[in-house]
Protein backbone atom coordinates (compact mmCIF):
# COMPACT_ATOMS: atom_id res chain seq x y z
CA UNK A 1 -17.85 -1.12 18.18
CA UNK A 2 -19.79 1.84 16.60
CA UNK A 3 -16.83 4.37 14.67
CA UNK A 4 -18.55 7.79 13.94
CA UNK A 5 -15.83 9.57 11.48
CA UNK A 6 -17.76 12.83 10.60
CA UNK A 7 -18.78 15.72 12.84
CA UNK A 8 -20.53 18.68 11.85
CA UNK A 9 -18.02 20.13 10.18
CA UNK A 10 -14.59 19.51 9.33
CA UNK A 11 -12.47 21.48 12.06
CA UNK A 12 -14.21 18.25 13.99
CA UNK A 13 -12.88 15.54 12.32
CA UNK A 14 -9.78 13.17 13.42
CA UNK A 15 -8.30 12.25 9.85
CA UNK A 16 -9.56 9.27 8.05
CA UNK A 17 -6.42 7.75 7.67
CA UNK A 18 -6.09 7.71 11.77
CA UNK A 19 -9.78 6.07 11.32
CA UNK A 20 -8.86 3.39 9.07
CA UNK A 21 -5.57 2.34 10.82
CA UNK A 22 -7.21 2.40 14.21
CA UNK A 23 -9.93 0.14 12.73
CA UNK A 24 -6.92 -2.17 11.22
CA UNK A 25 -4.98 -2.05 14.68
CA UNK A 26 -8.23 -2.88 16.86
CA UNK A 27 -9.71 -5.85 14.45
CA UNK A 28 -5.86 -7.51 14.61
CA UNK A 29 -6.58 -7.69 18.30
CA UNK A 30 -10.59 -8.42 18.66
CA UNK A 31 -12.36 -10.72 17.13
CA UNK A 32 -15.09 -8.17 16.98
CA UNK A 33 -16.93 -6.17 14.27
CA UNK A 34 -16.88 -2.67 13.59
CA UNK A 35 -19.87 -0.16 12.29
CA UNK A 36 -19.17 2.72 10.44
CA UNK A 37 -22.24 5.31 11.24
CA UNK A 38 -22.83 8.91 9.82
CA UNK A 39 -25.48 11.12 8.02
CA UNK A 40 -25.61 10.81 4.77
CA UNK A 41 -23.21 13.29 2.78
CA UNK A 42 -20.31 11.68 4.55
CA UNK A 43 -20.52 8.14 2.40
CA UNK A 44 -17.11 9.72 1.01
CA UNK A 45 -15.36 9.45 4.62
CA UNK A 46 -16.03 5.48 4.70
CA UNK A 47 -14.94 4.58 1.25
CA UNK A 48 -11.15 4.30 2.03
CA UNK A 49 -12.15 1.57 4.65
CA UNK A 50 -12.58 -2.11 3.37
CA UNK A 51 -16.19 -3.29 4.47
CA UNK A 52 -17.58 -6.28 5.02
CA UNK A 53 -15.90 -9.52 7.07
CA UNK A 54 -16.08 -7.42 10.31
CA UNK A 55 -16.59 -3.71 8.83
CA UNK A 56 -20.55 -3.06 8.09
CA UNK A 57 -20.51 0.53 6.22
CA UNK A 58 -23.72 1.67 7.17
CA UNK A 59 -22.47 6.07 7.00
CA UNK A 60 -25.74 7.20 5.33
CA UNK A 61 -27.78 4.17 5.63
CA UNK A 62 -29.97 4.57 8.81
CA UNK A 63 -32.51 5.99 10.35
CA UNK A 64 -31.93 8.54 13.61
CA UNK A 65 -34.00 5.99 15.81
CA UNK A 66 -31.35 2.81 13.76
CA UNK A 67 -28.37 4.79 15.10
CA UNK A 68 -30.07 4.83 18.92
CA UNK A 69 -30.65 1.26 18.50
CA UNK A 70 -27.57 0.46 17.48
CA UNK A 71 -25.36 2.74 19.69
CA UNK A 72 -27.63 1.15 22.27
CA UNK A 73 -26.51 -2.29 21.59
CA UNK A 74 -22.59 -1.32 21.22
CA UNK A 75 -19.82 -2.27 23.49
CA UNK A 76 -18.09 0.91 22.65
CA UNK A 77 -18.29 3.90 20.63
CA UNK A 78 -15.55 5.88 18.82
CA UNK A 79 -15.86 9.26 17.09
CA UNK A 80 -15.51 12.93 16.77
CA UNK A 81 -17.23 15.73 19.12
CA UNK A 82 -20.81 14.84 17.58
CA UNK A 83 -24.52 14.43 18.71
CA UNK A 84 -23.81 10.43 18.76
CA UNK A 85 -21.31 10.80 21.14
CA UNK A 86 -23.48 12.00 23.64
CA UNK A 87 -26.38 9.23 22.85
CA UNK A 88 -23.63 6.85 23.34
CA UNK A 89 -22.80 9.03 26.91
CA UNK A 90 -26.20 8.92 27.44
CA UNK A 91 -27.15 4.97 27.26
CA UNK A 92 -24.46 4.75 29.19
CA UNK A 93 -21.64 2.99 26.61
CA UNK A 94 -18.34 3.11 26.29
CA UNK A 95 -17.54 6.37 24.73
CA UNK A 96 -14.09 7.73 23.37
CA UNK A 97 -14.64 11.11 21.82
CA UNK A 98 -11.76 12.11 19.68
CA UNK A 99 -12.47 15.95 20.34
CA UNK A 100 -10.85 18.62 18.91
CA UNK A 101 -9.61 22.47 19.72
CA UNK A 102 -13.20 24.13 18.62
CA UNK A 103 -14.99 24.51 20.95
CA UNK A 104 -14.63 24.75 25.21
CA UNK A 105 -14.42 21.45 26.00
CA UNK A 106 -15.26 21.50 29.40
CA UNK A 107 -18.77 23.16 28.71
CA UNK A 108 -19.55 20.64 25.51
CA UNK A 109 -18.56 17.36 26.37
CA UNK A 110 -20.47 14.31 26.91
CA UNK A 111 -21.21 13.33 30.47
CA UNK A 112 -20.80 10.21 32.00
CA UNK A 113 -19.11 7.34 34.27
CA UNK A 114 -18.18 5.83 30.84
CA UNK A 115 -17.06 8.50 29.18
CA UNK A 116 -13.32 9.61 27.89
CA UNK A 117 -12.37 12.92 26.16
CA UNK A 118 -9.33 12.98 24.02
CA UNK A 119 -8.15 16.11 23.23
CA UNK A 120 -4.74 17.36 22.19
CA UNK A 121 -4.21 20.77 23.87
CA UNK A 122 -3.27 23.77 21.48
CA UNK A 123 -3.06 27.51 21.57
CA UNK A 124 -5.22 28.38 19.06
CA UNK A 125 -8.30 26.39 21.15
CA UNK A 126 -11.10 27.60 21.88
CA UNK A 127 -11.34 28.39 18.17
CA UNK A 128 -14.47 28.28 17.20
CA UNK A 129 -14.32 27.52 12.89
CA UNK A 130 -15.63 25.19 10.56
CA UNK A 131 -12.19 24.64 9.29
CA UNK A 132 -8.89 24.86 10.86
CA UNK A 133 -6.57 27.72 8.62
CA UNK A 134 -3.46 26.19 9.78
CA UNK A 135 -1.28 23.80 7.33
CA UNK A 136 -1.62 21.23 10.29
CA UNK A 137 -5.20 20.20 11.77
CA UNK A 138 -2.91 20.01 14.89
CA UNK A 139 -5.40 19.33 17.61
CA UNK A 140 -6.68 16.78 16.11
CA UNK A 141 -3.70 15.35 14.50
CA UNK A 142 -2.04 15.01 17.85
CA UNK A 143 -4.36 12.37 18.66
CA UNK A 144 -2.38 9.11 18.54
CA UNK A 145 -3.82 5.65 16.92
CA UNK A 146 -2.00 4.08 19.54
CA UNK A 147 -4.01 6.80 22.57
CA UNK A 148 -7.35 5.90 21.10
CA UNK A 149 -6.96 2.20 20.81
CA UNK A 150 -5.34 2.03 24.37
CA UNK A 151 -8.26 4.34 25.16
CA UNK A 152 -10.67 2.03 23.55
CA UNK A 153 -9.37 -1.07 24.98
CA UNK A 154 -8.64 -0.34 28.09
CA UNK A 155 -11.65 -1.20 31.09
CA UNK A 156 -13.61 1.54 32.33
């Protein structure tokens, strides 16, 4: 599983602490292993999360044509609205996009048979900011651990 926890900016992001317990939740329940993928600036996003055993850090650490590889030799990908998500879509994986009230998401999502969108519907959507001015990140917050992982584990 490839875990993408930034976005291009933070009205994008599902919180880290939804990251890191979805990451605890799935590894109690696959004997898999997880990669942690972003550009460099977001190291800071991965360092709450335990590596090594089955969690290889690699935010900041590869190359645009490392991340195709490795997206392209995933099971599944997990992460924000981002331009992984749709190389994911577009190899054809498994992809969960955790997407949030920002943009239309109709228009901007990633295509494909293997695709899900998980969005938690808000009034304030389409809202087009960097950052959300509201005390609650709520359309992202209202995505469940327990939606993705179902999402994640679940046969498509």
């Amino acid at each position: 599983t490839v875990i993408q926890m930034g976005s291009g900016y933070p009205s994008k992001r599902w919180p880290v602490s939804n990251f890191r317990m979805l990451i605890e939740r799935w590894l109690e329940k696959t004997a898999g292993t997880v990669f942690l993928v972003g550009q460099k600036g977001e190291e800071e996003l991965a360092a709450g999360i335990s590596s090594g055993g089955n969690v290889v850090n690699w935010v900041g650490k590869t190359s645009f044509g490392e991340l195709c590889v490795l997206l392209d030799l995933a099971d599944v990908f997990v992460g924000n609205d981002s331009g992984p998500a749709h190389i994911a879509a577009g190899l054809g994986k498994k992809t969960v996009v955790l997407f949030s009230g920002t943009n239309e998401f109709r228009i901007w999502r990633p295509r494909g048979d293997r695709v899900s969108v998980l969005r938690c519907e808000v009034s304030c959507a389409p809202c087009h900011l960097k950052d959300c001015p509201k005390p609650r990140h709520e359309c992202m917050e209202g995505i469940s651990v327990e939606q993705v992982l179902q999402t994640v584990l679940s046969p498509l």
